[in-house]
Protein backbone atom coordinates (compact mmCIF):
# COMPACT_ATOMS: atom_id res chain seq x y z
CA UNK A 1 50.09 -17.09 -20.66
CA UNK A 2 53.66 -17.87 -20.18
CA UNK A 3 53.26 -18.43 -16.23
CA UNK A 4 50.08 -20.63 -17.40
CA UNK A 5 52.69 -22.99 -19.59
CA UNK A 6 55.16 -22.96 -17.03
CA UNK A 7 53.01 -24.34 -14.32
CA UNK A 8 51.55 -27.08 -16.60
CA UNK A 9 55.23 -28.20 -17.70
CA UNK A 10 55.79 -28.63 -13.68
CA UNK A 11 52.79 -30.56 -12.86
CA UNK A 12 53.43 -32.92 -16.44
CA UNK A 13 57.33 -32.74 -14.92
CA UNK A 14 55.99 -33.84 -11.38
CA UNK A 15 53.64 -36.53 -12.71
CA UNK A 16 56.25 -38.00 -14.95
CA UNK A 17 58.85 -38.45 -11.99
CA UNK A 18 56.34 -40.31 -9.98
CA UNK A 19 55.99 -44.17 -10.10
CA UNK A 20 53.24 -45.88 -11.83
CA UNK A 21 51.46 -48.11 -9.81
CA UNK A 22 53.00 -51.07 -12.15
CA UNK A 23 56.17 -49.99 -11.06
CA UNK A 24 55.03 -49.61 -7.43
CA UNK A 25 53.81 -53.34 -7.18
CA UNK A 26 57.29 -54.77 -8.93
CA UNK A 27 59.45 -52.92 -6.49
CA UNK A 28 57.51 -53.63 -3.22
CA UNK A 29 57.68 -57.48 -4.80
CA UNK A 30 61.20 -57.59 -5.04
CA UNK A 31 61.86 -56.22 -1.81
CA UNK A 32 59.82 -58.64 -0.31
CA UNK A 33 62.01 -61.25 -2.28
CA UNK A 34 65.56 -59.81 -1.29
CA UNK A 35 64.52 -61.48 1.96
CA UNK A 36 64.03 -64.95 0.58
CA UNK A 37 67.32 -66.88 -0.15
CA UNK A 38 67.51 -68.76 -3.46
CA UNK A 39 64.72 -66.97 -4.92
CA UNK A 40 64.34 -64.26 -8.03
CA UNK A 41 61.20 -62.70 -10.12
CA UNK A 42 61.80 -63.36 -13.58
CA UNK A 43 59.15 -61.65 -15.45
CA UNK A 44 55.86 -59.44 -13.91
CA UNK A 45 52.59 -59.61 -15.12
CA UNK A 46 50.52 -56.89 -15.66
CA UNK A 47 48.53 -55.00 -12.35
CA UNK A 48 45.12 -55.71 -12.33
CA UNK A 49 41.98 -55.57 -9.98
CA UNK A 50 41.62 -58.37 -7.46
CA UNK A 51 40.05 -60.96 -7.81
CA UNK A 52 39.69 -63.75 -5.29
CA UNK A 53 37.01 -66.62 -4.99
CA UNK A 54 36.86 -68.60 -1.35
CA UNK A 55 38.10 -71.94 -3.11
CA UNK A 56 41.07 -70.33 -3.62
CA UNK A 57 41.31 -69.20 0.34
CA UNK A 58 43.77 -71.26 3.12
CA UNK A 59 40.31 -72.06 4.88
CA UNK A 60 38.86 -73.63 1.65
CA UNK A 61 41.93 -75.55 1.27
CA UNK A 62 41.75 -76.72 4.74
CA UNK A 63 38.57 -77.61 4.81
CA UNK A 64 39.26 -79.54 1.35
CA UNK A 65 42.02 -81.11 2.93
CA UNK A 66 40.35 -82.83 5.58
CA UNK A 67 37.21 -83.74 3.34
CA UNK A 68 40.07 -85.69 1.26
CA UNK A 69 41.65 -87.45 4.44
CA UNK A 70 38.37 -88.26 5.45
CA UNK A 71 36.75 -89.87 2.69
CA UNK A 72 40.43 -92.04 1.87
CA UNK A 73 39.92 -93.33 5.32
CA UNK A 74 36.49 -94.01 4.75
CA UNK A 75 37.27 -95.85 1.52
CA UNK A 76 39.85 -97.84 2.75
CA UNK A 77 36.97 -99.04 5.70
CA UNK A 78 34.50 -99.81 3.46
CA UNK A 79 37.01 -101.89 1.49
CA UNK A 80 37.78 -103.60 4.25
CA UNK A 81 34.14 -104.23 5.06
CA UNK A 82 33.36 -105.33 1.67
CA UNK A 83 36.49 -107.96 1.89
CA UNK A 84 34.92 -109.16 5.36
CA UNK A 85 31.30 -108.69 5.10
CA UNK A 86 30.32 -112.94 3.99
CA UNK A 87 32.94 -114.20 6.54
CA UNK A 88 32.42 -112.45 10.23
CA UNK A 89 29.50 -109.78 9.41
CA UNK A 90 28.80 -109.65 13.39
CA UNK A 91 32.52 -108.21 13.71
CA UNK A 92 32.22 -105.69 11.66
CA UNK A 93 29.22 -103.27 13.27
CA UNK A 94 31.60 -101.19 14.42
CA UNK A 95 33.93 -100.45 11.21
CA UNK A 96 30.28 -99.50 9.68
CA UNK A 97 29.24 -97.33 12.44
CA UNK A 98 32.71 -95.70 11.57
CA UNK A 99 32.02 -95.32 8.18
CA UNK A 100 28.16 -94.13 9.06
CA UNK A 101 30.19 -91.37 11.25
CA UNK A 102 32.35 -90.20 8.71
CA UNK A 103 30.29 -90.09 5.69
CA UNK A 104 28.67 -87.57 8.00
CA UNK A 105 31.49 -85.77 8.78
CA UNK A 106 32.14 -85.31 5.61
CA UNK A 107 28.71 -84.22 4.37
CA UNK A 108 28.64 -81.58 7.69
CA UNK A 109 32.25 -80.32 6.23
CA UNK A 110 30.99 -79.75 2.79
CA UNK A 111 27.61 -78.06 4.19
CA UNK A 112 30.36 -75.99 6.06
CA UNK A 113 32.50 -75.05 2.81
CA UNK A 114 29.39 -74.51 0.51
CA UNK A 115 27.57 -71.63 3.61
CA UNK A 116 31.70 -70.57 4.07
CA UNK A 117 31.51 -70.03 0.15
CA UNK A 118 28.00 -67.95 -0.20
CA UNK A 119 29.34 -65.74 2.87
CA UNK A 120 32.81 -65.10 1.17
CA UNK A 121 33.43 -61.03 0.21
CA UNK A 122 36.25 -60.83 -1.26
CA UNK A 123 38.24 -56.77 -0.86
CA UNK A 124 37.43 -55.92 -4.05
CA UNK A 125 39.66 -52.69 -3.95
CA UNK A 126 42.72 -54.21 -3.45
CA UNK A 127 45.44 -54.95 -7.14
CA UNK A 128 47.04 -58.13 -7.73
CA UNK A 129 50.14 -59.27 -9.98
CA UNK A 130 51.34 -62.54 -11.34
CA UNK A 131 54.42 -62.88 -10.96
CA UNK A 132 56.75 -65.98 -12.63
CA UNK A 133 59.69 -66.75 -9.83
CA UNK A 134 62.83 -68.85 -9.53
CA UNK A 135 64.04 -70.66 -6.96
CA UNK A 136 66.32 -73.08 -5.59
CA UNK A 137 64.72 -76.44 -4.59
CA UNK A 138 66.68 -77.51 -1.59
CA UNK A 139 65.43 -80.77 -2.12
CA UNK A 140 66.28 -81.78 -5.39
CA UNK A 141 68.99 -79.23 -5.35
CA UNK A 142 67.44 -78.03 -8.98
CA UNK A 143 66.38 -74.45 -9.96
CA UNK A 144 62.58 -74.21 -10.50
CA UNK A 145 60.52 -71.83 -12.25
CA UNK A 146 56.86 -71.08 -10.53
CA UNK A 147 53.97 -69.07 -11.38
CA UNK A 148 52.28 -67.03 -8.22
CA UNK A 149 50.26 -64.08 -7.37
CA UNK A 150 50.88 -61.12 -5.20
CA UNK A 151 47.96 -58.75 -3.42
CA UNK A 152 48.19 -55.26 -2.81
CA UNK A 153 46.33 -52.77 -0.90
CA UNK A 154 44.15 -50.21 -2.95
CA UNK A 155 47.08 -47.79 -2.16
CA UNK A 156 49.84 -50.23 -3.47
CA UNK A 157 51.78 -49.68 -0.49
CA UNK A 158 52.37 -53.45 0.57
CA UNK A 159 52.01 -56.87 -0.11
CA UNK A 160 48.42 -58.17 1.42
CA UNK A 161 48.59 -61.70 0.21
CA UNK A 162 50.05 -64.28 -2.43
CA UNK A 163 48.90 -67.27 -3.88
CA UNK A 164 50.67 -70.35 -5.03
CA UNK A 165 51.34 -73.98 -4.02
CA UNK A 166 51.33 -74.31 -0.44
CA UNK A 167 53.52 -77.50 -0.57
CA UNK A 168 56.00 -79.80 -3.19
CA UNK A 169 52.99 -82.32 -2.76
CA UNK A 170 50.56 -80.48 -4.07
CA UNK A 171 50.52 -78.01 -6.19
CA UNK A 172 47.08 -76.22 -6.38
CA UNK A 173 47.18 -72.32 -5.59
CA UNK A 174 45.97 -71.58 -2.46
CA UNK A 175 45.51 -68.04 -1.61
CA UNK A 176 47.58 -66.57 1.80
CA UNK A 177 46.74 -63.61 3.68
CA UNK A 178 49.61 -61.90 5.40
CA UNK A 179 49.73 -60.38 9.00
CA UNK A 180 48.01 -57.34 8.92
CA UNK A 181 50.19 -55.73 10.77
């Protein structure tokens, strides 16, 4: 009986030393920060199962992107058609063809985003973290507090991925795989 109690007190004593997995996730994140001047984690969120939907992919956003640039341009066309139409209407078929050609485009893009969406498995074994940061904006020279999200492997022995704002501009999370590697 004794040797019984003695060998459960080691495994509860070998169990206890170990690392959660919480604790796993906030370490490997902070190392990854060490190597990012300017920049701190101020407060961890809690480890959770992935989740990821395509919208929130770097493809989705690039394919978003150049719906956006797309559609502006043809806006500001068919403004300038409109503004034109009653005064030189023969002078214009080719600003409409343009138009035509982009409102295509864009239609073929979001045909492309909505099959890229239905296709879209997400690693559902993989963990992920929020994780508040702050950083030095070298631009305005202020200190700025942001919300992202870190990706693990199912083993929580790296960083997969993060989301956040890809630029100042805009501020949307987009989701970004690292190298595998």
């Amino acid at each position: 009986m004794k040797n019984i109690i003695v060998a459960l007190l080691c495994i509860i004593a070998l169990f206890s030393c170990q690392k959660s997995n919480q604790e796993k996730a906030e370490k490997l994140i902070e190392a990854g920060l060490k190597n990012v001047p300017d920049v701190e984690s101020i407060e961890f969120g809690t480890l959770e199962k992935a989740q990821l939907d395509y919208e929130l992919t770097l493809p989705a956003y690039r394919l978003r992107e150049e719906m956006r640039q797309n559609i502006e341009i043809a806006q500001e066309k068919q403004k300038f058609i409109d503004q034109w139409k009653d005064i030189y209407p023969a002078g214009l078929e080719n600003d409409i063809k343009e138009v035509q050609k982009r409102a295509e485009y864009i239609k073929l893009l979001n045909d492309s985003f909505q099959v890229q969406s239905n296709r879209f498995q997400p690693d559902t074994t993989r963990y992920m973290m929020e994780v508040k940061i702050r950083h030095l904006n070298p631009k305005t020279n202020q200190v700025e507090t942001e919300h992202g999200t870190f990706y693990f492997d199912k083993n929580i022995s790296r960083v997969v991925g993060a989301m956040g704002p890809i630029n100042d501009n805009n501020k949307i999370p987009v989701y970004i795989e690292y190298d595998k590697n």
